[in-house]
Protein backbone atom coordinates (compact mmCIF):
# COMPACT_ATOMS: atom_id res chain seq x y z
CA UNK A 1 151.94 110.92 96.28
CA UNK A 2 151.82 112.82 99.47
CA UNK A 3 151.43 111.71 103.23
CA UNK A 4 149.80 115.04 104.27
CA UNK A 5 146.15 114.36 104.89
CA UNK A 6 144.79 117.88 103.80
CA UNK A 7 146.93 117.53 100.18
CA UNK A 8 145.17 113.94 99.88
CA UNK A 9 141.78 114.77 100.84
CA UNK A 10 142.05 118.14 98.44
CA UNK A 11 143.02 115.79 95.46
CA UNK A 12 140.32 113.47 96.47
CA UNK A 13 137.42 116.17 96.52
CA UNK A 14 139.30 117.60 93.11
CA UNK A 15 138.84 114.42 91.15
CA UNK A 16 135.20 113.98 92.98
CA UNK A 17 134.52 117.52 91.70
CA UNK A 18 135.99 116.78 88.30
CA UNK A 19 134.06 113.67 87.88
CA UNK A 20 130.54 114.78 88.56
CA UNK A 21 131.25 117.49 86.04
CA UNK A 22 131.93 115.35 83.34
CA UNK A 23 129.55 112.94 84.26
CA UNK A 24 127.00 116.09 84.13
CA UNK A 25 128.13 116.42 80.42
CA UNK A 26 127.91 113.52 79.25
CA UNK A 27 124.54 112.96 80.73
CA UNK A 28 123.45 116.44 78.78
CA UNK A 29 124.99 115.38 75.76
CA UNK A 30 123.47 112.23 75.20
CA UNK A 31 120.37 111.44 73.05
CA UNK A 32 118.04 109.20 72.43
CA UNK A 33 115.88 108.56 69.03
CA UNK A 34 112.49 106.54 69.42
CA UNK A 35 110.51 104.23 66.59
CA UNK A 36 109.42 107.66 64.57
CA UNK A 37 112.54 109.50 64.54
CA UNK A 38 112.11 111.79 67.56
CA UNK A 39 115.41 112.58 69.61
CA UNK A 40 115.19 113.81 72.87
CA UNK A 41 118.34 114.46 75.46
CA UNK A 42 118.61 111.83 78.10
CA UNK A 43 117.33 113.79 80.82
CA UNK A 44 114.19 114.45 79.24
CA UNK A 45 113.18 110.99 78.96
CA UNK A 46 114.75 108.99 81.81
CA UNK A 47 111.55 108.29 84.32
CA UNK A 48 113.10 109.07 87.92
CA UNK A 49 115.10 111.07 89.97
CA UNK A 50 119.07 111.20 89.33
CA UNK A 51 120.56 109.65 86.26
CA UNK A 52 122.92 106.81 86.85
CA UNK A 53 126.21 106.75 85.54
CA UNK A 54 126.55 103.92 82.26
CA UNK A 55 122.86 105.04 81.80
CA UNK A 56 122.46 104.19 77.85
CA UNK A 57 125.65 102.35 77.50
CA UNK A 58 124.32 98.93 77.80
CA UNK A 59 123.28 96.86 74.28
CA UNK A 60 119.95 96.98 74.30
CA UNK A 61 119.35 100.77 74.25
CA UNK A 62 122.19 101.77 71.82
CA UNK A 63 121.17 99.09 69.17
CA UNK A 64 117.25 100.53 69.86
CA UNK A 65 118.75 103.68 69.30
CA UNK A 66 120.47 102.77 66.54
CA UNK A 67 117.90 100.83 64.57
CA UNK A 68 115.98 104.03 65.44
CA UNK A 69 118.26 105.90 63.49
CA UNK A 70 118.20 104.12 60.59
CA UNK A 71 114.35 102.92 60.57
CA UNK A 72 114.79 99.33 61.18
CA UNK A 73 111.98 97.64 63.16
CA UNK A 74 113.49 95.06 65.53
CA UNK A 75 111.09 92.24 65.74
CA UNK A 76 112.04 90.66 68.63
CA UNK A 77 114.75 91.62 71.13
CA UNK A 78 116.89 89.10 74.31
CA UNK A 79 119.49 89.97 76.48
CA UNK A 80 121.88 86.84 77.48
CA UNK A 81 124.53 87.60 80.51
CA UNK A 82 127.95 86.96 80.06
CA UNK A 83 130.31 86.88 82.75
CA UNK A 84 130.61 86.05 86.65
CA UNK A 85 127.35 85.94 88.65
CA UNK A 86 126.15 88.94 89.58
CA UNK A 87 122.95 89.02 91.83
CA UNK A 88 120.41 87.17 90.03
CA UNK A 89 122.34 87.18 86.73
CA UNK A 90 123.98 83.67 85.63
CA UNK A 91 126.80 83.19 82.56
CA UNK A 92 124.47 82.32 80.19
CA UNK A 93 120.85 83.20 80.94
CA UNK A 94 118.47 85.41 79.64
CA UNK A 95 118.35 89.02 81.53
CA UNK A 96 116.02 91.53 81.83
CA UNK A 97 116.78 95.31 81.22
CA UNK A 98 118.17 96.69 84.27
CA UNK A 99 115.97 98.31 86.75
CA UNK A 100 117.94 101.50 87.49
CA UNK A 101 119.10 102.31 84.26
CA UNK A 102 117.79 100.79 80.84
CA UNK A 103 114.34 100.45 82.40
CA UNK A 104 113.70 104.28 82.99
CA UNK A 105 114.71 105.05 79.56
CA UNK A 106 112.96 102.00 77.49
CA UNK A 107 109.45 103.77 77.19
CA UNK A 108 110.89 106.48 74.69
CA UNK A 109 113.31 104.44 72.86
CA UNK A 110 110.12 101.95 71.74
CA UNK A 111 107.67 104.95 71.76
CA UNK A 112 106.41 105.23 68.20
CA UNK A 113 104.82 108.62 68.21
CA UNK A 114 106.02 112.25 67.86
CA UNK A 115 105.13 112.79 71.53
């Protein structure tokens, strides 16, 4: 809560600082199990450059991860949007995976070899 420019843009590059660095860990941290049981840290199987932030947080990779886990074989998967427009996604439709971050990682979460 200061007017001087130099404190504010020191707190600003702080929290920037602060923020990649836990977004580095949690990125490192995470895993992800495929069809036969194989976990593998999230940078090791997301296809592309830079992992996005929420990457693995959405429903459809934490309940393939999940039924992963515990062996289940989900026969048929749909994602429905709910809430405001946003872009091409409308209340109530069916949605595809995202592009930038459920996409990348879908190939070892339905993989079901020990590759």
């Amino acid at each position: 809560a200061s007017d001087d420019p130099v404190f504010r843009a020191d707190c600003v590059r702080q929290r920037r600082e602060a923020s990649r660095t836990l977004m580095r860990a949690i990125i490192d941290t995470t895993t992800l199990c495929n069809r036969v049981g194989v976990e593998r840290p999230l940078p090791e199987v997301f296809c592309g450059d830079g992992i996005p932030s929420g990457t693995a947080d959405c429903a459809l990779p934490k309940l393939l991860h999940h039924a992963n886990l515990s062996g289940r074989v989900p026969k048929a998967c749909a994602e429905v949007w709910f809430g405001p427009p946003l872009g091409e996604r409308v209340h109530g439709t069916f949605a595809p995976p995202c592009a930038i971050r459920c996409e990348p990682i879908l190939g070892h979460l339905l993989c079901d070899t020990h590759d």
